[in-house]
Protein backbone atom coordinates (compact mmCIF):
# COMPACT_ATOMS: atom_id res chain seq x y z
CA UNK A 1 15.86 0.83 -19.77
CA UNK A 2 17.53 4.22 -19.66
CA UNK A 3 20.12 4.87 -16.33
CA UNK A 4 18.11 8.22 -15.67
CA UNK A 5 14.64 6.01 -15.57
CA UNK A 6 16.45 3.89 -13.28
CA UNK A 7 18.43 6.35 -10.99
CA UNK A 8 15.99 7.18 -7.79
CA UNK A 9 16.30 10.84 -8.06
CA UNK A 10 12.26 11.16 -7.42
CA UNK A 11 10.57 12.33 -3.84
CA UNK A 12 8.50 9.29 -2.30
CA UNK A 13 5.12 9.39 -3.40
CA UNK A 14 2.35 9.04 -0.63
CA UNK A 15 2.07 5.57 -1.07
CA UNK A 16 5.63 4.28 -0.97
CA UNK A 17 5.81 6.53 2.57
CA UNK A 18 2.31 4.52 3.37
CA UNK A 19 3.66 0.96 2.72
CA UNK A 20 6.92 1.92 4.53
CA UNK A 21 5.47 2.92 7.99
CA UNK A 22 3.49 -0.01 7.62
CA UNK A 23 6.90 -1.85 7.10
CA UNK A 24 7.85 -0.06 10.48
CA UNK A 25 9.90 2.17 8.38
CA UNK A 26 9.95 5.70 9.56
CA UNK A 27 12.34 8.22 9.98
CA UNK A 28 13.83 8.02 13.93
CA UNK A 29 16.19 9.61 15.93
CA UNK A 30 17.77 7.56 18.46
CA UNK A 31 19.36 10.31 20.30
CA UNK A 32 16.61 12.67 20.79
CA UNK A 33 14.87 10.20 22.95
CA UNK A 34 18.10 9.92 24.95
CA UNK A 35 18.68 12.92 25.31
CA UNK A 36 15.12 13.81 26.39
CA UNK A 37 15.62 11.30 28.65
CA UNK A 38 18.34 12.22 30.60
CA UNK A 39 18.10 15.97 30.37
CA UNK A 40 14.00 15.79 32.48
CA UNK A 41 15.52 12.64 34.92
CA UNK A 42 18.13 14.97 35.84
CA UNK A 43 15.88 17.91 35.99
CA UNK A 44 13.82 15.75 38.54
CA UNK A 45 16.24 14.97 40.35
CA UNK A 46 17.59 18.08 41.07
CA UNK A 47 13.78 19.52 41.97
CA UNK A 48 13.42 16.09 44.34
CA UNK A 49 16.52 14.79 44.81
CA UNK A 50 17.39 15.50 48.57
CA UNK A 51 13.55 14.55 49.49
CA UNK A 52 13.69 11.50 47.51
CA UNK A 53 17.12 10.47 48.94
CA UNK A 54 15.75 11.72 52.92
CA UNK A 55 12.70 9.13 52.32
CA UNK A 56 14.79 6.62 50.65
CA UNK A 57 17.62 6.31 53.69
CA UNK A 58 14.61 6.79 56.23
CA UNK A 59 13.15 3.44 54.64
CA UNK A 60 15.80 1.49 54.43
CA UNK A 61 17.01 2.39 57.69
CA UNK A 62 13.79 1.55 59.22
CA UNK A 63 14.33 -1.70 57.23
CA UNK A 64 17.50 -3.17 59.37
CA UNK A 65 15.16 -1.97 62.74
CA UNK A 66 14.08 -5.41 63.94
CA UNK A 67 11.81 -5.90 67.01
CA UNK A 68 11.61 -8.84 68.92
CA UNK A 69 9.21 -11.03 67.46
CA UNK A 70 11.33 -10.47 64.13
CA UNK A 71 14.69 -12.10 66.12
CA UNK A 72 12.53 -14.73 67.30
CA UNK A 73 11.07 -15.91 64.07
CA UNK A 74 13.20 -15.07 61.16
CA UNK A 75 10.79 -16.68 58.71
CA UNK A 76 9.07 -13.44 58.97
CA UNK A 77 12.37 -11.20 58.00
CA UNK A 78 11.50 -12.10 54.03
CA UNK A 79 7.95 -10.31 53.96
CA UNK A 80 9.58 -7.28 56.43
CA UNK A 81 12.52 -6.84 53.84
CA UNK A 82 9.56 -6.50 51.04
CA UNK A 83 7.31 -4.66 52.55
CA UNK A 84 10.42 -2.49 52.84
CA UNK A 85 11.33 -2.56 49.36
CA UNK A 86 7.74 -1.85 47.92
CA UNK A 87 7.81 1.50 49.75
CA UNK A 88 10.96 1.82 48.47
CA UNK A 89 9.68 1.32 44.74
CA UNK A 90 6.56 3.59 45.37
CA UNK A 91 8.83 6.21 45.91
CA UNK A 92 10.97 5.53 42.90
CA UNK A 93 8.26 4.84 41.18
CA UNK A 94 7.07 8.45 39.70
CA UNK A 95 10.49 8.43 38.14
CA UNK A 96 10.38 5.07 36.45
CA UNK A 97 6.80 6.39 35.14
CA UNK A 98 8.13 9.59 34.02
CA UNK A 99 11.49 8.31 31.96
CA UNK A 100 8.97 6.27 30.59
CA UNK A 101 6.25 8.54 29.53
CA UNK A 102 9.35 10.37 28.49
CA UNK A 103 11.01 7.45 25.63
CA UNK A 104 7.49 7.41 23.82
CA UNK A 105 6.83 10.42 24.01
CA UNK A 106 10.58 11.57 22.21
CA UNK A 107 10.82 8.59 19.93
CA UNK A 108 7.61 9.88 18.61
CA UNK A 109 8.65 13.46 17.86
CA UNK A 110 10.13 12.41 14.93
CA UNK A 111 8.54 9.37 13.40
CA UNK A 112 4.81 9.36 15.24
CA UNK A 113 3.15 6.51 17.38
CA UNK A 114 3.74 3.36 15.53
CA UNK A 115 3.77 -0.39 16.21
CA UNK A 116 4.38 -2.66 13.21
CA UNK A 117 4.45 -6.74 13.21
CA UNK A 118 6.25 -6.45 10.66
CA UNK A 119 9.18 -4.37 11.91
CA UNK A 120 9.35 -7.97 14.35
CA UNK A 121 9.24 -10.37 11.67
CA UNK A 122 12.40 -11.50 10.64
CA UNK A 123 14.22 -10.61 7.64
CA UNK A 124 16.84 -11.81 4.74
CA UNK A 125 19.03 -8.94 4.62
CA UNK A 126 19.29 -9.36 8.54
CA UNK A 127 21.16 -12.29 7.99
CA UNK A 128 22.74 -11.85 4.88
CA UNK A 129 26.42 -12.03 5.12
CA UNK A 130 26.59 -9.24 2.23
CA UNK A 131 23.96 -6.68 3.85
CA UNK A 132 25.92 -7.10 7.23
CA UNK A 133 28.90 -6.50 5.49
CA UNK A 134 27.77 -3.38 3.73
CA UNK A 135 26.09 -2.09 6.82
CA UNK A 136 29.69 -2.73 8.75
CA UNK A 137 31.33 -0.79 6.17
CA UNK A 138 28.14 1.40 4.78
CA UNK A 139 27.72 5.14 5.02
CA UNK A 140 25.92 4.76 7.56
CA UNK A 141 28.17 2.86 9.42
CA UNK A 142 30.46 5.89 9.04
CA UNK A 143 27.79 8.02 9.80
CA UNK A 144 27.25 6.15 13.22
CA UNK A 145 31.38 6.23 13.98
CA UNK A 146 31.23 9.81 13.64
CA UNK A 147 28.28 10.38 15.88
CA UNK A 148 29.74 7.80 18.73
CA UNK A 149 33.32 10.01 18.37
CA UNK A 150 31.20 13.67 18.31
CA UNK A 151 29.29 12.18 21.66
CA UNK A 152 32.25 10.44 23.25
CA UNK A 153 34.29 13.97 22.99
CA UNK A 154 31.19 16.52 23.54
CA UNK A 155 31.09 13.88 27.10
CA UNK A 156 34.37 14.23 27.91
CA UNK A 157 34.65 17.88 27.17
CA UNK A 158 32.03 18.70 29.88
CA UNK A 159 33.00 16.15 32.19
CA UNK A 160 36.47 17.80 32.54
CA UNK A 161 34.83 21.45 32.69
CA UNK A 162 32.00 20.01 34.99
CA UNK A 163 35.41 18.83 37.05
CA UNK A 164 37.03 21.45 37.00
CA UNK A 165 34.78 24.20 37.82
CA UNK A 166 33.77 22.10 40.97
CA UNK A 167 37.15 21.46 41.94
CA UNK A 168 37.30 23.83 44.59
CA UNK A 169 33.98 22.82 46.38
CA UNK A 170 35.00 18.84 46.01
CA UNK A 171 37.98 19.94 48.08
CA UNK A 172 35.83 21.40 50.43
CA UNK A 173 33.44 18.67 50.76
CA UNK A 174 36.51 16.72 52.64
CA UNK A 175 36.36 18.96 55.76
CA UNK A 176 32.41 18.30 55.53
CA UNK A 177 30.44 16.78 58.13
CA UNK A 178 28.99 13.15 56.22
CA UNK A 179 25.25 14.54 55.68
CA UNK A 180 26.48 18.09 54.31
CA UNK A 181 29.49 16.13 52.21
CA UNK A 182 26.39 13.74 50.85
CA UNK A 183 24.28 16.30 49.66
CA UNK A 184 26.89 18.68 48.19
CA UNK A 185 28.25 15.56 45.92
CA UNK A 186 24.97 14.55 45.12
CA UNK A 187 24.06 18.04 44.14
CA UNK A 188 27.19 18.43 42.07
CA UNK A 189 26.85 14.97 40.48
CA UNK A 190 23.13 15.92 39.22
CA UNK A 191 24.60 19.25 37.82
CA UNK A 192 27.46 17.40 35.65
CA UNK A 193 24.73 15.01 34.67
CA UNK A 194 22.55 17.33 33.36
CA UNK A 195 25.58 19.60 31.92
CA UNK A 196 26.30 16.02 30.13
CA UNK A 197 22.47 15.44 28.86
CA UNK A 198 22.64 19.54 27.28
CA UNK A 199 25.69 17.45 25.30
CA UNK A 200 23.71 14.64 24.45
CA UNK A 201 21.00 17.78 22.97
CA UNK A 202 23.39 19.01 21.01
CA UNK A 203 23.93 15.65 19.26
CA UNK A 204 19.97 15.29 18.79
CA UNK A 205 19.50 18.38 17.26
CA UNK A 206 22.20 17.27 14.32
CA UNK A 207 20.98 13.54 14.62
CA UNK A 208 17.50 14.80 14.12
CA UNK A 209 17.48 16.69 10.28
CA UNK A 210 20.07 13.99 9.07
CA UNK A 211 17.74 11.29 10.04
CA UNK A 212 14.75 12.70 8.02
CA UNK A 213 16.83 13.41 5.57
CA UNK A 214 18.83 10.09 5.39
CA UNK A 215 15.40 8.65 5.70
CA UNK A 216 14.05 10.54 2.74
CA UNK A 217 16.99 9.70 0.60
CA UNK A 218 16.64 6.13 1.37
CA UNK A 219 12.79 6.30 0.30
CA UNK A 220 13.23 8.10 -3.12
CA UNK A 221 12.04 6.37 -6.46
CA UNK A 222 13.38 6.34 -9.84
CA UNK A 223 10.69 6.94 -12.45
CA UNK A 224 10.16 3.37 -13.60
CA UNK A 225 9.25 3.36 -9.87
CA UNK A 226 6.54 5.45 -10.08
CA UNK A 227 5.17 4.10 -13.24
CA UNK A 228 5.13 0.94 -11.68
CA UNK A 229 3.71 1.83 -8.46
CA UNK A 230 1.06 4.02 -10.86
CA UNK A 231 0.43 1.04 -12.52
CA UNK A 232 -0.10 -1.24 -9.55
CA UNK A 233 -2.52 0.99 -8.06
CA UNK A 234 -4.92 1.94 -11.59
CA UNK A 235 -3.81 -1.31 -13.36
CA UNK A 236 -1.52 -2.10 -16.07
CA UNK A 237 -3.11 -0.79 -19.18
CA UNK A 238 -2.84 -4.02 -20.77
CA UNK A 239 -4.98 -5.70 -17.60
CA UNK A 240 -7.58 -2.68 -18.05
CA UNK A 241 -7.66 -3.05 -22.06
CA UNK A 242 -8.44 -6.90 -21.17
CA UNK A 243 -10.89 -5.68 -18.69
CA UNK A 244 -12.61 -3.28 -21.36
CA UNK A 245 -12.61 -5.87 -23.79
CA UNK A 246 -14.00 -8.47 -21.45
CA UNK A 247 -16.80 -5.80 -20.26
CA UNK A 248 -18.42 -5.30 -24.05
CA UNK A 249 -18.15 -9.19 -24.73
CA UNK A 250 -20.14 -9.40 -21.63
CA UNK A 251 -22.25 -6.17 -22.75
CA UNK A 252 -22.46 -7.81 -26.36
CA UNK A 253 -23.11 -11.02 -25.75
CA UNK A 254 -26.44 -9.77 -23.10
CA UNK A 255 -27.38 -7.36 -26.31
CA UNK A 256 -27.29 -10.60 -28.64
CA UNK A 257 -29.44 -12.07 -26.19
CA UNK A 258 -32.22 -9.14 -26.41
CA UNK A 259 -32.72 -9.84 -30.29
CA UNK A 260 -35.18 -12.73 -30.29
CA UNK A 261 -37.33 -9.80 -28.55
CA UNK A 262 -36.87 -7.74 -31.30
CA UNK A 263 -39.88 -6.74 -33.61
CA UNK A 264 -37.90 -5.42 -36.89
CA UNK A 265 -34.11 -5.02 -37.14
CA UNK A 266 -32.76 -1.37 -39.76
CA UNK A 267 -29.74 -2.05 -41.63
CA UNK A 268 -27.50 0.53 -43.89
CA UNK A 269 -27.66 -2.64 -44.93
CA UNK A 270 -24.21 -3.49 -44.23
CA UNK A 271 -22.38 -1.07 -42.06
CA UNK A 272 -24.96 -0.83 -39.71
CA UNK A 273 -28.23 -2.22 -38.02
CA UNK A 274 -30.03 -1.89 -35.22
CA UNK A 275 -32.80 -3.82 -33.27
CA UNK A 276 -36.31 -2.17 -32.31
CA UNK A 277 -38.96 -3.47 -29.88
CA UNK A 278 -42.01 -2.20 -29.55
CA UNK A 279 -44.81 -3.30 -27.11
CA UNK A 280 -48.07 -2.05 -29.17
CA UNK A 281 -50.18 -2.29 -25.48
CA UNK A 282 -47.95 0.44 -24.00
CA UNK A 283 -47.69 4.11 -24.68
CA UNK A 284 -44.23 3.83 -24.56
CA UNK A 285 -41.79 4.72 -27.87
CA UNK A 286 -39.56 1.91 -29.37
CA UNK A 287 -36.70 0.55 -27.79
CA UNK A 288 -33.54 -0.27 -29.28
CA UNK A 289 -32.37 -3.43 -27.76
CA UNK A 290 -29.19 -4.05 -29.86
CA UNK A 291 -27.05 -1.95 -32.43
CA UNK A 292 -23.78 -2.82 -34.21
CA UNK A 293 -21.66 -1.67 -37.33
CA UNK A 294 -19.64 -4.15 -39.84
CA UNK A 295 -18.33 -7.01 -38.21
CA UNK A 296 -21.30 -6.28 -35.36
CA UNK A 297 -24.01 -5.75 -37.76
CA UNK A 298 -23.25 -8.46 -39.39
CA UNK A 299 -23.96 -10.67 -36.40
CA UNK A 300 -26.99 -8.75 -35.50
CA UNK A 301 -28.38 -9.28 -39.05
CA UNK A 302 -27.90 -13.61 -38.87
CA UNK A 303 -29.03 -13.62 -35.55
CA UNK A 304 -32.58 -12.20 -36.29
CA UNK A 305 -32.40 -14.72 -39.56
CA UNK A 306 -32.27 -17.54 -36.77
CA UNK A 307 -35.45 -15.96 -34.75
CA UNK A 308 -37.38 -15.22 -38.27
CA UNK A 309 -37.17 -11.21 -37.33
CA UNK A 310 -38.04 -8.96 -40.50
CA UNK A 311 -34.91 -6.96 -41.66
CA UNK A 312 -35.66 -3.74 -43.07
CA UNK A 313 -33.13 -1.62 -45.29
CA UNK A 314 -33.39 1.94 -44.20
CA UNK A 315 -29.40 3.55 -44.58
CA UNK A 316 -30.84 6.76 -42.90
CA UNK A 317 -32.42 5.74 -40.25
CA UNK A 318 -30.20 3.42 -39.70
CA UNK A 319 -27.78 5.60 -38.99
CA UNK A 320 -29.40 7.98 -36.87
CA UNK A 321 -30.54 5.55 -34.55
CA UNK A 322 -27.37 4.24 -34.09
CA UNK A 323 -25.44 7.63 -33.47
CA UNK A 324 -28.29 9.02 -31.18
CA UNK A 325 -29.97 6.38 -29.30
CA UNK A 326 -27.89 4.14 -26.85
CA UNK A 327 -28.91 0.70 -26.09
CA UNK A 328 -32.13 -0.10 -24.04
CA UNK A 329 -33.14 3.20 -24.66
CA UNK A 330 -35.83 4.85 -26.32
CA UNK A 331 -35.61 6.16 -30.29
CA UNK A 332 -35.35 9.98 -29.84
CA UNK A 333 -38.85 12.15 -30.30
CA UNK A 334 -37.27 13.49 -33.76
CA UNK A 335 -37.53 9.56 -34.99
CA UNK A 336 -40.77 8.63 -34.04
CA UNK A 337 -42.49 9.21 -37.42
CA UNK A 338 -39.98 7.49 -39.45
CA UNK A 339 -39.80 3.99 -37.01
CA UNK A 340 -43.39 4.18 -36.26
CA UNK A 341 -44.15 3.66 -40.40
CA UNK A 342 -41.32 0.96 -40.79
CA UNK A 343 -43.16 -1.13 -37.45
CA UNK A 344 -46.57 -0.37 -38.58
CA UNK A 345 -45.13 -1.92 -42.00
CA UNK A 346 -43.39 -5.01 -40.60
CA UNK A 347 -47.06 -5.72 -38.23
CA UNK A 348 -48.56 -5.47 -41.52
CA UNK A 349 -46.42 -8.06 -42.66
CA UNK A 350 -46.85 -10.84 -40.14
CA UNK A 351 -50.75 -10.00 -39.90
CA UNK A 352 -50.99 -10.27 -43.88
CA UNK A 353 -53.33 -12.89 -45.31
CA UNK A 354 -55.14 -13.49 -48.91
CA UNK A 355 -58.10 -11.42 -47.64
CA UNK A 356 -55.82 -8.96 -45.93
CA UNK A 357 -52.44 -7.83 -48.38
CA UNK A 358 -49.88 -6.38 -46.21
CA UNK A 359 -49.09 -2.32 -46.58
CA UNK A 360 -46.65 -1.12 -49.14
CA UNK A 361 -42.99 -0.71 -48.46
CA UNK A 362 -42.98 2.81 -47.16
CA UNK A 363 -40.45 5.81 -48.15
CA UNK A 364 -39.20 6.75 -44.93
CA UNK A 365 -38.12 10.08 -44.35
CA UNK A 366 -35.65 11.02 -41.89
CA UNK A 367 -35.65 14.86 -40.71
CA UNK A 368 -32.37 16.80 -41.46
CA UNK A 369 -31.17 17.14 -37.68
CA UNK A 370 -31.08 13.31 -37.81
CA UNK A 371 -28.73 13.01 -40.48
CA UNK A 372 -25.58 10.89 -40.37
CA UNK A 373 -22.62 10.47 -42.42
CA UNK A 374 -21.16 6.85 -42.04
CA UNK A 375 -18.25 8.10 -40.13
CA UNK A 376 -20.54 9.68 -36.94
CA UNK A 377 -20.42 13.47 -38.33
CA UNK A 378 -24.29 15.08 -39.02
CA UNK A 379 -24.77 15.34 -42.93
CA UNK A 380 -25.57 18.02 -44.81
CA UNK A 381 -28.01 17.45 -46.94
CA UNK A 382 -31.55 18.88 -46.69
CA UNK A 383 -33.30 15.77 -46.44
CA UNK A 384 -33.08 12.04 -46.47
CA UNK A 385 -35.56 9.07 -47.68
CA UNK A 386 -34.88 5.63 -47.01
């Protein structure tokens, strides 16, 4: 096998991409989703932050309020701390619902809705010492290193800008009352944060294209790939020679089977012959029920010998039966003279008695646009008689 058959230099086709997604193999961006993530939490926040936080401290305050029949029975302080605690969820809750919405939403921008069993099923190369070792030490190992430093530094870089541009206002928020001094750091925290998640973008956007195209590298075929894939899907062409071959045995061996119904059988003599029936009750033309050449013909010819079928030598006709008719059809129009004198012929035969001699051998004649060559190609002769 040459190295350039073998070296996967070819785009996936359709069907390795098919087989691969139903593998759970697509092409996905982890960071995109995170950065989706955290850049629309933050931007919620910031839009219903000091609402959220107003009902959150009002419910948990109103949580540690205890009445008397509360200090009296403290068996009842479990279902008043989670009755407490399911309002406080409920208010949470929109924000669970939206990060959510949010991860399957992003991890399907690059790679589309998909849930595979088989992605869950466990693998080999998981646990193979040498696949863990060459993912350790792999490209993209390296690849991954370089995108934890890039995020690690793009992080602390606006961390210490976030930091320092609010320096003067966290100095400030010391001579703050305790409500004021809450909301300003809580405002300033949700700023950094989503200063941080615009990082995390940046990553995602350079994450993104190298995934597809890592992806795409990691999918590409050689061309004995493709052959074999080609050949998977259409069949080997040994398995559909086999096939062919095991179709006319099948095809032959019915056509064998339609010569006992035969009524006369033309031969070349040898190279060809062909089976008629005729029903004499019908107005139909002759059919030919059988037709075969050498080897064929030869077959044809021993199996009407076994069912007593006349054999008549006509190396025109003949021939142009067998190049124009196909089987269980009828003789073409053009032939209808010439086979109709050859059956009327062999009927004479098996009806012949003392008192009634059978009809002389005819001369069949075989019109020039029905004239074959042995090799298939229309002769050129004027006229033919058999």
């Amino acid at each position: 096998m040459s190295e350039s058959a073998q070296e996967k230099t070819e785009e996936p086709t359709a069907q390795k991409l098919k087989k691969a997604r139903e593998d759970g193999e697509v092409a996905r961006s982890m960071e995109l989703p995170a950065a989706i993530i955290v850049i629309g939490a933050m931007l919620l926040l910031l839009l219903t932050g000091g609402w959220l936080v107003k009902r959150l401290a009002m419910v948990f305050s109103q949580g540690f309020v205890f009445d008397r029949q509360l200090i009296e029975k403290p068996l009842l302080l479990p279902a008043h701390f989670g009755e407490h605690l399911l309002a406080a969820f409920v208010l949470v809750l929109p924000l669970i619902a939206f990060t959510m919405i949010a991860a399957v939403v992003a991890s399907a921008m690059t790679g589309g809705f998909l849930f595979s069993f088989k992605a869950l099923s466990p693998k080999s190369a998981k646990i193979s010492p040498i696949q863990g070792f060459k993912r350790i030490f792999g490209t993209h190992a390296a690849v991954e290193l370089g995108k934890a430093i890039l995020k690690f530094t793009l992080v602390s870089v606006v961390l210490w800008w976030s930091l320092m541009s609010n320096m003067d206002d966290l100095i400030l928020i010391g001579r703050m009352d305790l409500e004021p001094a809450l909301s300003a750091a809580g405002t300033m925290l949700l700023q950094s944060g989503l200063w941080v998640a615009l990082s995390l973008a940046v990553i995602a956007m350079v994450d993104v294209p190298y995934q597809k195209y890592a992806f795409t590298k990691r999918m590409r075929m050689s061309v004995q790939d493709i052959k074999d894939e080609f050949k998977q899907m259409e069949g080997s062409p040994e398995v559909k020679a086999q096939i062919r071959r095991r179709q006319r045995e099948m095809a032959n061996s019915r056509m064998m089977d339609r010569i006992k119904d035969a009524d006369v059988i033309i031969t070349n003599p040898e190279h060809f012959a062909v089976a008629l029936e005729y029903d004499p009750t019908g107005d139909g033309a002759p059919i030919m029920v059988a037709k075969g050449s050498d080897h064929m013909a030869a077959l044809i010819r021993a199996e009407a010998k076994t069912h007593g079928i006349h054999i008549f030598e006509a190396a025109p006709l003949a021939r142009a039966i067998y190049f124009t008719t196909e089987v269980e059809r009828q003789v073409p129009e053009d032939l209808y003279h010439a086979v109709a004198q050859v059956i009327a012929y062999v009927f004479s035969l098996e009806a012949a008695s003392p008192m009634n001699p059978p009809r002389p051998k005819p001369q069949v004649k075989v019109p020039p646009s029905m004239q074959f060559s042995p090799d298939g190609k229309k002769a050129q002769a004027k006229g033919a008689t058999a």
